[in-house]
Protein backbone atom coordinates (compact mmCIF):
# COMPACT_ATOMS: atom_id res chain seq x y z
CA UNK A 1 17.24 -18.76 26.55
CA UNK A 2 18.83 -21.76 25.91
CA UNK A 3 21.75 -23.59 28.17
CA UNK A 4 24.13 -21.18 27.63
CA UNK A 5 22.85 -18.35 28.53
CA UNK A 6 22.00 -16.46 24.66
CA UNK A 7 18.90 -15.35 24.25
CA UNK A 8 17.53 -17.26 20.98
CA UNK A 9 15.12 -14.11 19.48
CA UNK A 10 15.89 -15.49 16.13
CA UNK A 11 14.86 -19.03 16.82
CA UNK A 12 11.03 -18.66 15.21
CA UNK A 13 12.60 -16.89 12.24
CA UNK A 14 14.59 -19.05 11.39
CA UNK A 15 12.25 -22.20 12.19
CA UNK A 16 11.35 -24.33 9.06
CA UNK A 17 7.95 -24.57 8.44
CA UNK A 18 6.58 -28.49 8.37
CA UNK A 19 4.33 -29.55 6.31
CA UNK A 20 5.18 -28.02 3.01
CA UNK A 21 6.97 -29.82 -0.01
CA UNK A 22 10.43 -29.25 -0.17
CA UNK A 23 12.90 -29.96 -2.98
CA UNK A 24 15.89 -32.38 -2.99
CA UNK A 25 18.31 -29.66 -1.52
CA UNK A 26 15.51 -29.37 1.44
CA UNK A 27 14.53 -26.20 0.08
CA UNK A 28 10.52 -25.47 -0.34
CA UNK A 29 8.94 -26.16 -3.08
CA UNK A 30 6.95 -23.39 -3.97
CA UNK A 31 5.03 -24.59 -7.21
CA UNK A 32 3.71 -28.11 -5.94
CA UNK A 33 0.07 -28.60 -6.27
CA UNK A 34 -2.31 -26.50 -4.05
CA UNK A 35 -3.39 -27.98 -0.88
CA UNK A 36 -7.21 -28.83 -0.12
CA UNK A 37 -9.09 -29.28 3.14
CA UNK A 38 -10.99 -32.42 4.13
CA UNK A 39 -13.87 -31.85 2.98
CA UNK A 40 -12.22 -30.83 -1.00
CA UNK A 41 -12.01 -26.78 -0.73
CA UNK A 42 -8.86 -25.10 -0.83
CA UNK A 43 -6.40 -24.70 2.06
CA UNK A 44 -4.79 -21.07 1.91
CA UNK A 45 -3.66 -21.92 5.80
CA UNK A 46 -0.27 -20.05 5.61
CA UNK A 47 2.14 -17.16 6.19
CA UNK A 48 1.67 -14.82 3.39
CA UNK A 49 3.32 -11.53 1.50
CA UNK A 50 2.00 -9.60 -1.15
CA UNK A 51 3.46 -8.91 -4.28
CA UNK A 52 5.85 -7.20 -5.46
CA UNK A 53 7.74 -7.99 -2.11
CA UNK A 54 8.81 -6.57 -0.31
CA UNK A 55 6.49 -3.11 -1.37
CA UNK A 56 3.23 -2.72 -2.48
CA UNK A 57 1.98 0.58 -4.42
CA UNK A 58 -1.43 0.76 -4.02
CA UNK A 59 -0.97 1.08 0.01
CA UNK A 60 1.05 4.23 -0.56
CA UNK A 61 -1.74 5.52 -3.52
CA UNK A 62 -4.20 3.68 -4.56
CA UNK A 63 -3.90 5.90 -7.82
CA UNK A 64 -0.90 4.57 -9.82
CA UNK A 65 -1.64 7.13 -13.26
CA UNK A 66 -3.01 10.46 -12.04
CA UNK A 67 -5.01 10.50 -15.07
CA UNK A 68 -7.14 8.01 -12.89
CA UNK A 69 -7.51 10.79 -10.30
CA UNK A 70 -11.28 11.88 -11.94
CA UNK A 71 -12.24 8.43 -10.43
CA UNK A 72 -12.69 10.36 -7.11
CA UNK A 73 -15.92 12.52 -6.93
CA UNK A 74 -15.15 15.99 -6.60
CA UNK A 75 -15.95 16.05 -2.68
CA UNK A 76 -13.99 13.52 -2.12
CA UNK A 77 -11.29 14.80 -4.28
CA UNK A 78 -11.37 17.56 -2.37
CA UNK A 79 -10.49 16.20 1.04
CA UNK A 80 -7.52 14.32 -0.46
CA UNK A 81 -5.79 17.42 -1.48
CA UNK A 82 -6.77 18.51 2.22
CA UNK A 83 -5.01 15.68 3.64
CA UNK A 84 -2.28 15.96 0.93
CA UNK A 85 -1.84 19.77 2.21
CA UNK A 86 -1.23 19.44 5.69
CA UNK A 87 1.44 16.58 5.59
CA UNK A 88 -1.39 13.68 6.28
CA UNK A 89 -1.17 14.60 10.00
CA UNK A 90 -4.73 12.83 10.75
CA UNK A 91 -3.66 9.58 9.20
CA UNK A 92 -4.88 7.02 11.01
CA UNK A 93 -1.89 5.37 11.54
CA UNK A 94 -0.01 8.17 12.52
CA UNK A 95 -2.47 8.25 15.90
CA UNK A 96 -1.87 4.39 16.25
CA UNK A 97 -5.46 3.18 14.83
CA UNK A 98 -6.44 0.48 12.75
CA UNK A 99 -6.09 0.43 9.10
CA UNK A 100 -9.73 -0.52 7.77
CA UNK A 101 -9.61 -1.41 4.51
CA UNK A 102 -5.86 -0.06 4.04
CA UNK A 103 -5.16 -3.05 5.12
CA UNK A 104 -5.60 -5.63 2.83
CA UNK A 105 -3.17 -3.37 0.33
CA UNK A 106 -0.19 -2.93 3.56
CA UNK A 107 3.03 -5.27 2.14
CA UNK A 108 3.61 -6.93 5.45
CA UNK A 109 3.80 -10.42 6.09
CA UNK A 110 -0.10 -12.11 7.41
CA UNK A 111 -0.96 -15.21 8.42
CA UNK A 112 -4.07 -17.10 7.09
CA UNK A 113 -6.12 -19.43 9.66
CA UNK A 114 -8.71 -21.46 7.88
CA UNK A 115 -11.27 -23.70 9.28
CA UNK A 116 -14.49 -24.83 7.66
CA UNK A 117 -16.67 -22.12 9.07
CA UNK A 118 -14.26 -19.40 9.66
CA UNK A 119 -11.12 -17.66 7.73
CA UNK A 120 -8.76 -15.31 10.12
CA UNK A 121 -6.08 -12.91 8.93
CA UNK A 122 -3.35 -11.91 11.35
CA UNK A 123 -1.62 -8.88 9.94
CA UNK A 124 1.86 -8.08 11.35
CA UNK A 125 1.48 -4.44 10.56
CA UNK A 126 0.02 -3.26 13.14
CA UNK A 127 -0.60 -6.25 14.73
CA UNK A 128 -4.41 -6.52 13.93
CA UNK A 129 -6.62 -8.85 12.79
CA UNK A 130 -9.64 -9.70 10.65
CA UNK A 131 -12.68 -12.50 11.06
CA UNK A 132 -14.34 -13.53 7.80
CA UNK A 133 -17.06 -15.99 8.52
CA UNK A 134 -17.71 -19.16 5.68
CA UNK A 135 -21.02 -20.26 8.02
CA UNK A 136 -23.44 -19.03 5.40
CA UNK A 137 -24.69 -15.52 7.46
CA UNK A 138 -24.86 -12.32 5.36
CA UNK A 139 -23.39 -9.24 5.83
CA UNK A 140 -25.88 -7.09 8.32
CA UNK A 141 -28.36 -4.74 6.83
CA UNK A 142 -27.96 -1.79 9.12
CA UNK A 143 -24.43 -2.35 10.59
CA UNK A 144 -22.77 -0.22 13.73
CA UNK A 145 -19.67 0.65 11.47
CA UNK A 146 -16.39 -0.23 12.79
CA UNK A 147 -13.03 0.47 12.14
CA UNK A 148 -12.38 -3.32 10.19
CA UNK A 149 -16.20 -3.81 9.54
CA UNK A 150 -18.07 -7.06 8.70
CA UNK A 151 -16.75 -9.70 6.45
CA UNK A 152 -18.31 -12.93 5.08
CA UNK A 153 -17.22 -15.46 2.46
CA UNK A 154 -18.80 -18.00 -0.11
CA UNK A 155 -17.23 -20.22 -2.52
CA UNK A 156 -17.42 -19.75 -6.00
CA UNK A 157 -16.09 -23.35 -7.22
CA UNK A 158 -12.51 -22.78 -5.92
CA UNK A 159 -12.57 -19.24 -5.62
CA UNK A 160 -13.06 -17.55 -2.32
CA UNK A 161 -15.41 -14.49 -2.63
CA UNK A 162 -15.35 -12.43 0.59
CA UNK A 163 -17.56 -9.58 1.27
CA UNK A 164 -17.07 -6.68 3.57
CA UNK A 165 -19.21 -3.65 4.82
CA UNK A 166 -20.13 -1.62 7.42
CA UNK A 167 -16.59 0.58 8.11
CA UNK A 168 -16.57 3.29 9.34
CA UNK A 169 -15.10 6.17 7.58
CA UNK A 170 -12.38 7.47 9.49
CA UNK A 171 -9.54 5.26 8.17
CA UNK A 172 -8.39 5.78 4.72
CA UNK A 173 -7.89 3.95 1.18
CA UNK A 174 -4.10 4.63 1.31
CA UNK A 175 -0.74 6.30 2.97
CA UNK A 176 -2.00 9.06 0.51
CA UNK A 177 -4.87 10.50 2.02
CA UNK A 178 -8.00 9.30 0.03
CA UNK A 179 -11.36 9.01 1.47
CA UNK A 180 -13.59 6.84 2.01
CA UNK A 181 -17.43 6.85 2.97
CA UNK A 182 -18.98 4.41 5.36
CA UNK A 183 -20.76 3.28 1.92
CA UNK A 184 -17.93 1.76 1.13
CA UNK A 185 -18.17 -2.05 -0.25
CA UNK A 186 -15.26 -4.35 -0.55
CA UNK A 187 -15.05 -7.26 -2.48
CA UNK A 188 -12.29 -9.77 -2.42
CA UNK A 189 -11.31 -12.81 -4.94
CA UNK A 190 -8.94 -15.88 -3.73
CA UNK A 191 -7.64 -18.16 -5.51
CA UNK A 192 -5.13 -20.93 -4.99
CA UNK A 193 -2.68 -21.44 -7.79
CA UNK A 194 -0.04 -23.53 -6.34
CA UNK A 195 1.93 -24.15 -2.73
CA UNK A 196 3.77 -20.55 -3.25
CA UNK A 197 0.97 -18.04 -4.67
CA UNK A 198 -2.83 -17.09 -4.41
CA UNK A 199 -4.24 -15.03 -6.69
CA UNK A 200 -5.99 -11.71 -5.34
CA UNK A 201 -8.74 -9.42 -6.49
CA UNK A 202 -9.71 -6.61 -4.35
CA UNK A 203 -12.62 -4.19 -5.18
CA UNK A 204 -13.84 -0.79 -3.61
CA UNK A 205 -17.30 0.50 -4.20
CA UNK A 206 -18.32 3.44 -2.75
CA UNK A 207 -21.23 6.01 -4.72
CA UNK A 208 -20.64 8.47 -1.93
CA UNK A 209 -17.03 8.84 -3.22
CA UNK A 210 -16.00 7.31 -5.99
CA UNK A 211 -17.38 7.61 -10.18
CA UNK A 212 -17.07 3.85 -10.74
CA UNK A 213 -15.59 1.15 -8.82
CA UNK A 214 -11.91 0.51 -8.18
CA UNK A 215 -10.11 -2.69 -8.80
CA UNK A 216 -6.48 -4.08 -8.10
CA UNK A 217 -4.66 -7.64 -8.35
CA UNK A 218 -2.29 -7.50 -5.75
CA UNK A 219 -1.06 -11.46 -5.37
CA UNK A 220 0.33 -13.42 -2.31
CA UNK A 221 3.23 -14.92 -2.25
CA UNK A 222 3.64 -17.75 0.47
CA UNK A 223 6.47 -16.97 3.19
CA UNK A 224 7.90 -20.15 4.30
CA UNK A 225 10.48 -20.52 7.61
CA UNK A 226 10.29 -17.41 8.62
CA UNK A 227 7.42 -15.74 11.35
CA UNK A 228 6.00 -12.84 11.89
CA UNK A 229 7.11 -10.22 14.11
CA UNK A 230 5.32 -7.95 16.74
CA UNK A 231 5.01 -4.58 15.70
CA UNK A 232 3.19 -1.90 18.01
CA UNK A 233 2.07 1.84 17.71
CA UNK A 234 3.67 3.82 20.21
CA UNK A 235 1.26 5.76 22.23
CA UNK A 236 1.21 8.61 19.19
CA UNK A 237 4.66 9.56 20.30
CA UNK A 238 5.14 11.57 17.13
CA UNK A 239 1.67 12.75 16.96
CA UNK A 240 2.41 16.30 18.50
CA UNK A 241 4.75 17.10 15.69
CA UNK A 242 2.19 16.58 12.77
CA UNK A 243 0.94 20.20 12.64
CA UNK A 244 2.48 21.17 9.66
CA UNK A 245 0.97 22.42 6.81
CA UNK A 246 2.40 22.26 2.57
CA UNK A 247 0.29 25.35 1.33
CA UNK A 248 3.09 27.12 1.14
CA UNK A 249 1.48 30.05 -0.61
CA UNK A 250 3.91 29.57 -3.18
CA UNK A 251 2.78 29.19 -6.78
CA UNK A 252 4.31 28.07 -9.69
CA UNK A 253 2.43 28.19 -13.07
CA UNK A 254 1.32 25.46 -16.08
CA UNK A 255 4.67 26.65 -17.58
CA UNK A 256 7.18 26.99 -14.74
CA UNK A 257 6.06 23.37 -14.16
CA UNK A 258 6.32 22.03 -17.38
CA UNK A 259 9.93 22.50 -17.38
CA UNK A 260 10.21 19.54 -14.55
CA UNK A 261 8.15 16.87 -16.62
CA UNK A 262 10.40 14.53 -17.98
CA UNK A 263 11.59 10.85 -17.03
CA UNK A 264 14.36 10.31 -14.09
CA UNK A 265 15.99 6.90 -13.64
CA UNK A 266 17.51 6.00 -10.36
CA UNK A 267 21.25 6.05 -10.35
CA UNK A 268 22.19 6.52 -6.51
CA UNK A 269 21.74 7.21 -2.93
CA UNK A 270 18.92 5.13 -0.57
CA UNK A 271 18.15 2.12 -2.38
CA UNK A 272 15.54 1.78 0.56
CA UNK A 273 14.18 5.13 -0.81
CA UNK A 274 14.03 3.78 -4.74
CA UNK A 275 12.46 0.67 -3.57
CA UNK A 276 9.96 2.23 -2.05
CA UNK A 277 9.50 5.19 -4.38
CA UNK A 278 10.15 2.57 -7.39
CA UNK A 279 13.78 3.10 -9.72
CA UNK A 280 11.95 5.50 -12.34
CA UNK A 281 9.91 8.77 -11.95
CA UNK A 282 7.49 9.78 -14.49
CA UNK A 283 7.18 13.39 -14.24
CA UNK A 284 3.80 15.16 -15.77
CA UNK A 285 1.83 18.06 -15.29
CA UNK A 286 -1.78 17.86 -15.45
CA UNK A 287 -4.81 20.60 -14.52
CA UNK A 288 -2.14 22.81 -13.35
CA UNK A 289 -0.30 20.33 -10.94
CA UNK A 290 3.04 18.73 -10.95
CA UNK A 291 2.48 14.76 -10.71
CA UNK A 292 5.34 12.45 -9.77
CA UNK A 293 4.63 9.33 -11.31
CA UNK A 294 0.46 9.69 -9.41
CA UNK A 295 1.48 11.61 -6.58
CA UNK A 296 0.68 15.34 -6.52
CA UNK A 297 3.23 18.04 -6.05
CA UNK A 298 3.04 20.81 -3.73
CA UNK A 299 5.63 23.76 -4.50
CA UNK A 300 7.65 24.89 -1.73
CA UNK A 301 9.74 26.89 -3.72
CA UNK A 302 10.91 27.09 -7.59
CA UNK A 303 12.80 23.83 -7.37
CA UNK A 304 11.55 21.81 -3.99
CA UNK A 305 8.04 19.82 -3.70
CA UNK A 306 6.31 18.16 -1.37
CA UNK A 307 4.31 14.98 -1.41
CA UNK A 308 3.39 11.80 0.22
CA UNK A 309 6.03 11.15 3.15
CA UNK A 310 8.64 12.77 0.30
CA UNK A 311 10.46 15.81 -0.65
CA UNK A 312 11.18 16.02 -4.56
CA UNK A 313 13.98 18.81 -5.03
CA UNK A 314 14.88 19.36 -9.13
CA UNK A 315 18.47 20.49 -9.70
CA UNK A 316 18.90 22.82 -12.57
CA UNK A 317 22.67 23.75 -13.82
CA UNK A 318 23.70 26.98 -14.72
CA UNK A 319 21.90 27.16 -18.72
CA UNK A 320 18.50 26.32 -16.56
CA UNK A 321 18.19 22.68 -17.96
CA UNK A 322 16.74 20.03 -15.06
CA UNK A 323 19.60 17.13 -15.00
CA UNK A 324 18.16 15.04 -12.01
CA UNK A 325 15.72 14.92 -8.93
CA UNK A 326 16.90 13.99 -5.37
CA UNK A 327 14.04 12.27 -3.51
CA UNK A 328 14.48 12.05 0.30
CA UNK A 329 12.87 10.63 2.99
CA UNK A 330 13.49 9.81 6.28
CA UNK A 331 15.37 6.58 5.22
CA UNK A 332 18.09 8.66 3.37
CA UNK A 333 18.50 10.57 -0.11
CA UNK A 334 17.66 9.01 -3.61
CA UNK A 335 19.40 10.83 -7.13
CA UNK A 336 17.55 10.42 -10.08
CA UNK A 337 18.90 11.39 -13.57
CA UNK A 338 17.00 12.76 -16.17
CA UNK A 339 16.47 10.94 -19.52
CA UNK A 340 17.98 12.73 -21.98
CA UNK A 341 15.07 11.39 -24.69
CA UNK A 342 12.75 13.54 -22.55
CA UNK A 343 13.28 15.99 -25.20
CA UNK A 344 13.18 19.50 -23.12
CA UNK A 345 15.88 22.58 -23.72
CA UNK A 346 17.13 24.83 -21.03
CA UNK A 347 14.63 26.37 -19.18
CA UNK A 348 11.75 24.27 -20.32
């Protein structure tokens, strides 16, 4: 509160950060030279964002072609489509608990703490928190798994290898629904380009679940003069309401289905919604499901599907030709027109 009498909630938002290079016009300069600590490693001290900002797929499926699906062994293939069937409604964030290894993929904003024997992440979603220890320990043999597990970091000239085991298996890879076993190994790559970006490698191995291990590059990009902001689960105030269940009963065959592949561009509605959903939808059936872009498709009825956090309705006119797809969420209503170049008549 300052003198007279307005609250300042803004004031650490809009706060410049010291420290950092700035340009002639004051603004920073996001390419300089890395920073390095005393004794010559690199500093990666620092609000951070991953890329693309503000969203990041693999947090919402951590399958971006569902061609890629086989990667999942069939067990654990198998309780994804259970989780995909009854809305998600044991997500772990849903019931306000932490995001294991979901997240190092979440797109908020984190703050890195580095010291010579310790690296801390602060994660605004969800306001948790992660310890990675650069004293030269090793990972424990026979660890009491945890929700965020045990993580510990060497240098590889000036790459920062962090290892992580010992979660338990009640959190999940993504917003999706896929499993994980308390096998699971994570291994993560740093690398300090400049000021503005570190370059990210993230790897899951887990032979209880997956064929063959699973790799993304998600960068950071630094977030200067701005802060993070508090976020906290609400006591599962929603969590009575997730007893739905998409097994509708209704079928729809190889066919019927084929009719909706296609590609559908964005033109209007929740730009919130594209963002999030991404401006073009690659339709494609595969093994008897409807995929939009990776996400599976359960039929509701002829026309309306449901998938992650989204319900996909098709629009046909009158000669039975699909024009567009409306995708809505809570956020609002997204149209989608269908590429002509798709190639499919009426009824197709």
């Amino acid at each position: 509160m300052d003198k007279s009498g307005l609250p300042l909630c803004s004031q650490r938002l809009n706060f410049a950060t010291p420290g950092i290079p700035r340009t002639a016009e004051g603004k920073p300069n996001l390419t300089a030279p890395a920073p390095h600590t005393g004794d010559g490693k690199p500093e990666f001290s620092g609000l951070w964002r991953p890329a693309p900002n503000p969203y990041a797929p693999y947090a919402v499926d951590v399958i971006q072609d569902p061609k890629d699906e086989s990667i999942f062994l069939p067990a654990a293939e198998a309780l994804f489509r259970k989780h995909l069937s009854d809305f998600r409604r044991d997500n772990p964030f849903s019931h306000c608990l932490p995001g294991g290894p979901l997240n190092m993929l979440m797109p908020g904003l984190h703050r890195i703490m580095q010291s010579p024997t310790l690296l801390a992440l602060l994660y605004e979603f969800g306001s948790s928190y992660r310890q990675i220890f650069l004293d030269g320990r090793q990972l424990p043999k026979d660890p009491n798994p945890t929700w965020l597990g045990y993580s510990a970091g060497h240098w590889d000239g000036d790459t920062l290898v962090v290892e992580t085991a010992g979660l338990n298996d009640r959190s999940w890879l993504d917003m999706a629904g896929h499993p994980h076993s308390e096998q699971l190994h994570v291994t993560e790559r740093f690398r300090r380009i400049d000021i503005g970006h570190i370059q990210r490698q993230i790897t899951f191995d887990d032979p209880q679940t997956l064929t063959m291990p699973l790799t993304f590059s998600i960068a950071l990009n630094y977030a200067p003069d701005t802060e993070m902001l508090e976020t906290i689960c609400e006591n599962e105030r929603d969590s009575a309401h997730l007893v739905g269940n998409a097994n509708s009963g209704f079928e729809l065959n190889s066919t019927k289905l084929a009719r909706y592949a296609g590609t559908y561009v964005f033109r209007e509605g929740s730009a919130r919604v594209a963002g999030f959903m991404d401006s073009t939808q690659k339709v494609v059936v595969i093994g008897g499901t409807l995929y939009l872009n990776s996400r599976p498709l359960v039929p509701q009825s002829e026309t309306r599907f449901d998938s992650t956090g989204t319900t996909a309705e098709f629009i046909v006119d009158s000669n039975g030709t699909v024009t567009h797809l409306i995708l809505s969420q809570t956020e609002g209503d997204a149209k989608y027109d269908r590429k002509p170049e798709s190639g499919l008549g009426p009824g197709k």
